[in-house]
Protein backbone atom coordinates (compact mmCIF):
# COMPACT_ATOMS: atom_id res chain seq x y z
CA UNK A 1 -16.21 22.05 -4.13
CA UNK A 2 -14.15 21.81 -7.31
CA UNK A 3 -14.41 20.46 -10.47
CA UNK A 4 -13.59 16.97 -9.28
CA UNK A 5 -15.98 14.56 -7.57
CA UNK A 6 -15.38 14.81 -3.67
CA UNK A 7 -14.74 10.63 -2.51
CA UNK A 8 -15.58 10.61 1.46
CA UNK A 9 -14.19 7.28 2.74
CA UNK A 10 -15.23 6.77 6.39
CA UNK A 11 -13.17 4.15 8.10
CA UNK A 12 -12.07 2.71 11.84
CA UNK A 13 -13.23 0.31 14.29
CA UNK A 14 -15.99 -0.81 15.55
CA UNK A 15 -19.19 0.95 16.87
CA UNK A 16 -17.51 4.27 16.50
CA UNK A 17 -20.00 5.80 14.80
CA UNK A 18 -19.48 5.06 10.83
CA UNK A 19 -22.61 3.93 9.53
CA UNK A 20 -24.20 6.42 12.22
CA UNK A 21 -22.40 9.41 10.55
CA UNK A 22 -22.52 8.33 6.87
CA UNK A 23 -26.52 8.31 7.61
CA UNK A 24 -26.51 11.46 9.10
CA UNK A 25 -23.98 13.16 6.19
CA UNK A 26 -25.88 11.58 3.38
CA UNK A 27 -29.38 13.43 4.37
CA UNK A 28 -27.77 16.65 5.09
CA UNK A 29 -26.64 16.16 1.76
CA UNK A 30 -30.10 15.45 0.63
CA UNK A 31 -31.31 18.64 2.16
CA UNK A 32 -28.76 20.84 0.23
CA UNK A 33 -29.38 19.42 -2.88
CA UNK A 34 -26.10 18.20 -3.47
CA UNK A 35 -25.87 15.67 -5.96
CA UNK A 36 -24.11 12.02 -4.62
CA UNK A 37 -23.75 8.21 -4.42
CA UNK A 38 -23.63 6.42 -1.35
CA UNK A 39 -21.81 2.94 -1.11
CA UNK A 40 -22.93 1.52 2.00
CA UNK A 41 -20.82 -1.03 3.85
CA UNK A 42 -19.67 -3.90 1.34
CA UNK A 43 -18.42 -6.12 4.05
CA UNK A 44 -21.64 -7.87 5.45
CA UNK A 45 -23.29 -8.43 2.14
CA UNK A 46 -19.93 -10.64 0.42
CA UNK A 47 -19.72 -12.32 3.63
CA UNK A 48 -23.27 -13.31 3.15
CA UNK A 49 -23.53 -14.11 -0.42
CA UNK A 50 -20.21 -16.38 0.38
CA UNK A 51 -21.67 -18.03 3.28
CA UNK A 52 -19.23 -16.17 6.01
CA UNK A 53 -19.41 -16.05 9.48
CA UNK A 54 -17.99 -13.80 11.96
CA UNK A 55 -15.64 -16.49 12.88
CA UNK A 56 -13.40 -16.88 9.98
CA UNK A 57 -12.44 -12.69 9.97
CA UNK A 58 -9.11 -13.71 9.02
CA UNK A 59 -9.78 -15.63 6.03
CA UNK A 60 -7.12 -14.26 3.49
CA UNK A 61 -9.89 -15.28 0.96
CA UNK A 62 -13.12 -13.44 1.83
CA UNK A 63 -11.09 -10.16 2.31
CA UNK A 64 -9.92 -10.44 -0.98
CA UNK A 65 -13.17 -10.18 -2.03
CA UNK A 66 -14.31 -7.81 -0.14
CA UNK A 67 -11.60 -5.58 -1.97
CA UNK A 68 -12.61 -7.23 -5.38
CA UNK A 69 -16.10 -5.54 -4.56
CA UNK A 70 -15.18 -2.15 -3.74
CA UNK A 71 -12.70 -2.24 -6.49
CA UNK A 72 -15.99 -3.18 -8.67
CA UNK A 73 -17.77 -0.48 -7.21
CA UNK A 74 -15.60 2.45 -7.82
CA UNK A 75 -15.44 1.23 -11.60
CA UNK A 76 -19.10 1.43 -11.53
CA UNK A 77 -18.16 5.53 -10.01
CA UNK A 78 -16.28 6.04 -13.21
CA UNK A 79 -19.03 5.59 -15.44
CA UNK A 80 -20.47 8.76 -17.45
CA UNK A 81 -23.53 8.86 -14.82
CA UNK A 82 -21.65 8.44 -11.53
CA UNK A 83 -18.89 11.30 -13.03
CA UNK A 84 -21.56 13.32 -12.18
CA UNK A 85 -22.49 13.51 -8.99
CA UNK A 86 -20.72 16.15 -6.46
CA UNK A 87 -19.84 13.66 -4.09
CA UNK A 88 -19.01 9.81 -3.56
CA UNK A 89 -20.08 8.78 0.22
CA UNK A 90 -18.20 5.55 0.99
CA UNK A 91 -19.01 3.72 4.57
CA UNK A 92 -15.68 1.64 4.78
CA UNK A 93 -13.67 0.80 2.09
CA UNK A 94 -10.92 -1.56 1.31
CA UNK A 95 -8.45 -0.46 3.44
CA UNK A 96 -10.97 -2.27 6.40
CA UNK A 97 -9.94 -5.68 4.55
CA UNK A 98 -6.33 -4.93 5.01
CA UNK A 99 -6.34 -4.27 8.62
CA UNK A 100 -8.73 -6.81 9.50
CA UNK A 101 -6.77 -9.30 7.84
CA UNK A 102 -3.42 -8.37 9.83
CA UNK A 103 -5.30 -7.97 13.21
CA UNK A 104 -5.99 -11.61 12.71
CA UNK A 105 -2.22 -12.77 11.77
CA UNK A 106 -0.61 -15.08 13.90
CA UNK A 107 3.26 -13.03 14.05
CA UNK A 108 5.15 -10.22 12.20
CA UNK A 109 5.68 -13.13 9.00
CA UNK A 110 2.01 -13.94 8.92
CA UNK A 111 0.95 -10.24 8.73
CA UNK A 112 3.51 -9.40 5.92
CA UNK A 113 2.39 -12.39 3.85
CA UNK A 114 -1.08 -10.92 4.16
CA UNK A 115 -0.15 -7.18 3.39
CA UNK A 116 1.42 -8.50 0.03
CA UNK A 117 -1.06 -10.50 -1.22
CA UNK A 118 -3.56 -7.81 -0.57
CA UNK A 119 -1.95 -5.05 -1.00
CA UNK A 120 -0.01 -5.48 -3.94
CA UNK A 121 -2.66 -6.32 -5.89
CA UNK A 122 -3.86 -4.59 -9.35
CA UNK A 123 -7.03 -3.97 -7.78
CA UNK A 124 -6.09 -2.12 -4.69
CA UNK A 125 -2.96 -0.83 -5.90
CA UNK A 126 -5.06 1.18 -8.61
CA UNK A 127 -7.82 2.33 -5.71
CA UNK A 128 -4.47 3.62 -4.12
CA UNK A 129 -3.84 6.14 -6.83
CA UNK A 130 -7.01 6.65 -8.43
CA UNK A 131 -9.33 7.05 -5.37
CA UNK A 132 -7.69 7.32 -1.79
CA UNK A 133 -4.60 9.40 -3.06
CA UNK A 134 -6.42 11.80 -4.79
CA UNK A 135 -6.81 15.72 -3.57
CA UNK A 136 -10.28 16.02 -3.58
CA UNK A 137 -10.41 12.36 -1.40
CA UNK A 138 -11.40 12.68 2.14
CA UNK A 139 -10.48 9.82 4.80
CA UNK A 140 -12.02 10.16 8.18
CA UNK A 141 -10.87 7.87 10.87
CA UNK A 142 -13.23 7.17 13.79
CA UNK A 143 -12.22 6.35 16.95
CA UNK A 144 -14.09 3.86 18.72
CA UNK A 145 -17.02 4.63 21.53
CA UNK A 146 -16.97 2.71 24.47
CA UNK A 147 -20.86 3.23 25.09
CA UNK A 148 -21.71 2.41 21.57
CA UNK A 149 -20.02 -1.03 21.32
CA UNK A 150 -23.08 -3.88 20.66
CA UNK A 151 -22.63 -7.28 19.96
CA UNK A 152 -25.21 -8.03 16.72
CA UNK A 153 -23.36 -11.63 15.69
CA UNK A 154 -21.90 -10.67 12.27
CA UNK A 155 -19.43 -7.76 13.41
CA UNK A 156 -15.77 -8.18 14.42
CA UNK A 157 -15.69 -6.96 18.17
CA UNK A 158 -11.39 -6.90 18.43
CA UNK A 159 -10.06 -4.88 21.21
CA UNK A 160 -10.57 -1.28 20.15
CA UNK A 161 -7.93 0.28 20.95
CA UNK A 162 -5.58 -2.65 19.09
CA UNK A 163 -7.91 -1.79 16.15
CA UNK A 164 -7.74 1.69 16.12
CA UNK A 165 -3.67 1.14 16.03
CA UNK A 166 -3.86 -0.93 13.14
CA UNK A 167 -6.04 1.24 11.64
CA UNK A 168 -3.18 4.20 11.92
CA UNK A 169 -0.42 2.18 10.93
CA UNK A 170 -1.85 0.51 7.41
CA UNK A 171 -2.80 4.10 6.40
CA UNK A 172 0.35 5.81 7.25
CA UNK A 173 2.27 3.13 5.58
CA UNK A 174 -0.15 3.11 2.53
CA UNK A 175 0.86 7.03 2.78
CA UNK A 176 -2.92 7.85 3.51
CA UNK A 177 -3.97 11.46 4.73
CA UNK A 178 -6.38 10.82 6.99
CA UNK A 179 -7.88 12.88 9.64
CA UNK A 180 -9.86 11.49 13.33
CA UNK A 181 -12.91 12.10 14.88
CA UNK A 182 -13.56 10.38 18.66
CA UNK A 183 -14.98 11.11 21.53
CA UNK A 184 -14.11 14.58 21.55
CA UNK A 185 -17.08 14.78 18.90
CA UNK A 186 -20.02 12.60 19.58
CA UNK A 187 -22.99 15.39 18.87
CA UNK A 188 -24.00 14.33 15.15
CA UNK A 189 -24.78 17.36 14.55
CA UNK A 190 -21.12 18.47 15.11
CA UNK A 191 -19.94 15.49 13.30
CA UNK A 192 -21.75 16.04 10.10
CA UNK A 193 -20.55 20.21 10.56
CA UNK A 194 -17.66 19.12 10.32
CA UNK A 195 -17.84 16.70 7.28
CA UNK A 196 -19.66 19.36 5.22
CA UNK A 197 -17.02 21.69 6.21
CA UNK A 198 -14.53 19.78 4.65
CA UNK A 199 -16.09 18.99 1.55
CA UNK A 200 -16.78 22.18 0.94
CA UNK A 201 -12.63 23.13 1.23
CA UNK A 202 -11.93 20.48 -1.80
């Protein structure tokens, strides 16, 4: 690792495997000693301090603050304590909010309104250069498992292959390296090889 702090953002759709992996990464991490933070997902816990439901998903509103909270949280990362640690661990992050919000817009108009006034916001626009388009950030895209999908009542369960598309396209047109992990992977074991592999090449 270099002198930077490695940021490990852990995306796609889902039941493929995020929290599962971000579990698994963050005690291998324990076991080496490595020094870290760990933002778990952001999502559930706005949409139940502001009284969401699964239903509304395409509310404009609660994915704006959804971003507002990872935006608050990666201030928090900058402080002189957080500087320190080796690596940041993120399970989602706010590039979930985008694509949720456009797999949920009615035509092309709807999901361009919804891409500006996420998008272009100070907020994500300075997570943009700050975090995800940094050299020592890491974005792993997980493909959806078909045996893994469960229905727990506060998860979005979209089509997953429509996801995983959307997924794709917001980060390519954010201009997001990104790499994917699917099916060709499931052994955690592998998974979390993998992951350690590549945080040790930044």
């Amino acid at each position: 690792m270099g002198c930077s702090p490695v940021r490990i953002y852990v995306v796609g759709p889902s039941s493929s495997g995020k929290t599962t992996l971000c579990n698994a990464l963050a005690e291998e991490m324990c076991q080496r000693g490595w020094s870290f933070s760990y933002t778990t997902e952001m999502a559930r816990d706005v949409m139940r301090k502001a009284g969401f439901s699964r239903a509304p998903i395409g509310n404009v509103e609660m994915q704006e603050a959804i971003i507002a909270a990872y935006w608050t949280r990666e201030q928090e990362i900058r402080t002189v304590e957080c500087r320190a640690e080796e690596v940041h661990l993120f399970d989602r992050c706010a590039v979930d909010a985008v694509v949720y919000a456009l797999l949920t817009a009615e035509d092309n108009e709807q999901k361009e309104q919804r891409w500006d006034k996420l998008v272009l916001t100070l907020p994500f626009q300075e997570m943009l250069t700050t975090c995800y388009r940094t050299s020592s950030s890491i974005i792993i895209l997980l493909r959806p498992v078909a045996q893994w999908i469960v229905d727990d009542g506060v998860r979005f369960l979209e089509d997953p292959t429509t996801s995983l598309e959307m997924f794709r396209r917001v980060l390519q047109r954010l201009n997001l390296e990104y790499q994917e992990i699917g099916e060709d992977m499931l052994n955690i074991e592998h998974r979390v090889h993998f992951m350690v592999q590549h945080i040790g090449t930044q």
